[in-house]
Structures are given as C-alpha cells and as structure tokens.
N, C-alpha and C. Protein backbone atom coordinates (compact mmCIF):
# COMPACT_ATOMS: atom_id res chain seq x y z
N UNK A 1 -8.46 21.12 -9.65
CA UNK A 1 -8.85 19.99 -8.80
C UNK A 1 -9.28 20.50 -7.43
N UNK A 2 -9.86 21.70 -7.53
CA UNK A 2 -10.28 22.41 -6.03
C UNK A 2 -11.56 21.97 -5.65
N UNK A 3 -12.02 21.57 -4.82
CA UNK A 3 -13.60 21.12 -4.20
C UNK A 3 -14.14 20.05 -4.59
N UNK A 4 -12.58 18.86 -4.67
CA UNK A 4 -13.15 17.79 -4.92
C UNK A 4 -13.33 16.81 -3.59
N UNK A 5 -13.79 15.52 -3.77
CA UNK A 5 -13.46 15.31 -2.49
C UNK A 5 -12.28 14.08 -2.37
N UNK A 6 -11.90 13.84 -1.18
CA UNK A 6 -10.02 12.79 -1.63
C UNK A 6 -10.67 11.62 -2.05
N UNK A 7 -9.40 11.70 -2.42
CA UNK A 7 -9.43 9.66 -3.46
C UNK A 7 -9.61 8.81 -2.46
N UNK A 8 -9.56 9.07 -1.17
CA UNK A 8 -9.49 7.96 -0.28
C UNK A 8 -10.86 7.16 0.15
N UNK A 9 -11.80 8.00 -0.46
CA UNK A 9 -13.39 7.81 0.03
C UNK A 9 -13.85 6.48 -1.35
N UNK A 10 -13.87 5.34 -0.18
CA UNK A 10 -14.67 4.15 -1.01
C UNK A 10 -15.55 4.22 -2.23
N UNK A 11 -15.48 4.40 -3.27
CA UNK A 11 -16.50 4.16 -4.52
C UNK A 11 -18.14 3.75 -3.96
N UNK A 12 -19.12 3.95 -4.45
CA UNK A 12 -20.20 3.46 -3.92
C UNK A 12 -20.24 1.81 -4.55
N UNK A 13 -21.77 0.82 -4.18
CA UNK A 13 -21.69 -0.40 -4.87
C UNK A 13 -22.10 -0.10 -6.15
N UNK A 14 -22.78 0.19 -6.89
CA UNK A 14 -23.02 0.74 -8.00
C UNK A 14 -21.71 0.66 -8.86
N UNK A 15 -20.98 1.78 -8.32
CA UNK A 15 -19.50 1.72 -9.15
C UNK A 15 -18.83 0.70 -9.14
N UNK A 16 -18.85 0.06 -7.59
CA UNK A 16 -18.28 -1.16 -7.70
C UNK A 16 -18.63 -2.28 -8.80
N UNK A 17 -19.96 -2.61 -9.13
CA UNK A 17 -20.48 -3.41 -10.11
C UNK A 17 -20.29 -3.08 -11.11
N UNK A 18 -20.50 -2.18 -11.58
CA UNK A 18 -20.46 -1.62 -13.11
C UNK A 18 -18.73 -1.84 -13.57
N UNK A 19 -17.66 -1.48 -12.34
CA UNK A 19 -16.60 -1.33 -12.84
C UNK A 19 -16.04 -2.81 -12.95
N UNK A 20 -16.60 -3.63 -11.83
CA UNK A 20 -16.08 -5.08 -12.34
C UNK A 20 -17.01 -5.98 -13.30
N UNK A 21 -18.15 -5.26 -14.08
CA UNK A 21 -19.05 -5.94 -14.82
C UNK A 21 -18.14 -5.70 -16.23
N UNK A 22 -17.88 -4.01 -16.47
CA UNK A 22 -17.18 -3.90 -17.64
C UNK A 22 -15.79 -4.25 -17.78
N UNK A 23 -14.96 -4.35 -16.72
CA UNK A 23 -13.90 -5.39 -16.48
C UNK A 23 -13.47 -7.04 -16.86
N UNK A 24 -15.00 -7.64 -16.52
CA UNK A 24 -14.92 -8.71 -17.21
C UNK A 24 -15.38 -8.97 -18.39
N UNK A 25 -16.17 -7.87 -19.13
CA UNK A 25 -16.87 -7.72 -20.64
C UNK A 25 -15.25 -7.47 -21.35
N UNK A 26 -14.75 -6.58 -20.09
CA UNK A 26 -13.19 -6.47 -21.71
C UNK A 26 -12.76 -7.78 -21.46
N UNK A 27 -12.09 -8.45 -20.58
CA UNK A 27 -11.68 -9.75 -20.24
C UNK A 27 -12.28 -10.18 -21.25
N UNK A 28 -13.68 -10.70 -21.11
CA UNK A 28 -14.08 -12.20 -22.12
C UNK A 28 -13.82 -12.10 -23.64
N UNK A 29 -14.15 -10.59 -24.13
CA UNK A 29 -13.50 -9.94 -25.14
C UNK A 29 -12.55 -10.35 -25.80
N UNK A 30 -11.25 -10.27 -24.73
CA UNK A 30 -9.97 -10.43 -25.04
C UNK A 30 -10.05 -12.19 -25.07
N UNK A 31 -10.52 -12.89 -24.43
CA UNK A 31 -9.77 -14.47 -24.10
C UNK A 31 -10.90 -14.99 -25.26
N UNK A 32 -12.15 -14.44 -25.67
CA UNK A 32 -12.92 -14.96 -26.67
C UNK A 32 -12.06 -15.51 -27.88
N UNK A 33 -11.28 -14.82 -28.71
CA UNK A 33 -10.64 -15.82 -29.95
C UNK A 33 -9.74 -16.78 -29.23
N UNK A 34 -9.20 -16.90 -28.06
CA UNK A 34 -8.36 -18.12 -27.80
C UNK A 34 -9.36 -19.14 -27.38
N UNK A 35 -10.59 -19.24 -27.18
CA UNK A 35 -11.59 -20.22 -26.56
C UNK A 35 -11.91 -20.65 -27.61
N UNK A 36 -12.22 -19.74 -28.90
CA UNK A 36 -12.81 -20.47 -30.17
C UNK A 36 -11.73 -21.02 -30.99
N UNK A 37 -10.62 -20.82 -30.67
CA UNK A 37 -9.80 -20.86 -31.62
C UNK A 37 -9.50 -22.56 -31.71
C-alpha cells in the first residue's frame, strides 16, 4: 500500500454517480419482488 494516496481525499463526481447509480440498481433489485408481489 506504498504510493498511494490517503483515503481522506474526496472521490471525484463521476465516482460519486456511478457509486450511487449502482447503489440504487442493487436497491430496486432487491425491493423489486416485494413491489410485484
């Protein structure tokens, strides 16, 4: 883990989107058979 840079440095927006886009793809995923059900 040498020449990385710290965890403390903000994600770019990019990551930001992508990580709460596929966040809610697992979400709807998951709550999909209780909506149809």
């Amino acid at each position: 883990m040498v020449g990385l840079k710290p965890s403390d440095v903000p994600p770019p927006l990019g990551v930001k989107v992508l990580s709460a886009g596929t966040a809610a793809c697992i979400a709807d995923l998951v709550t999909f058979p209780l909506d149809t059900a």
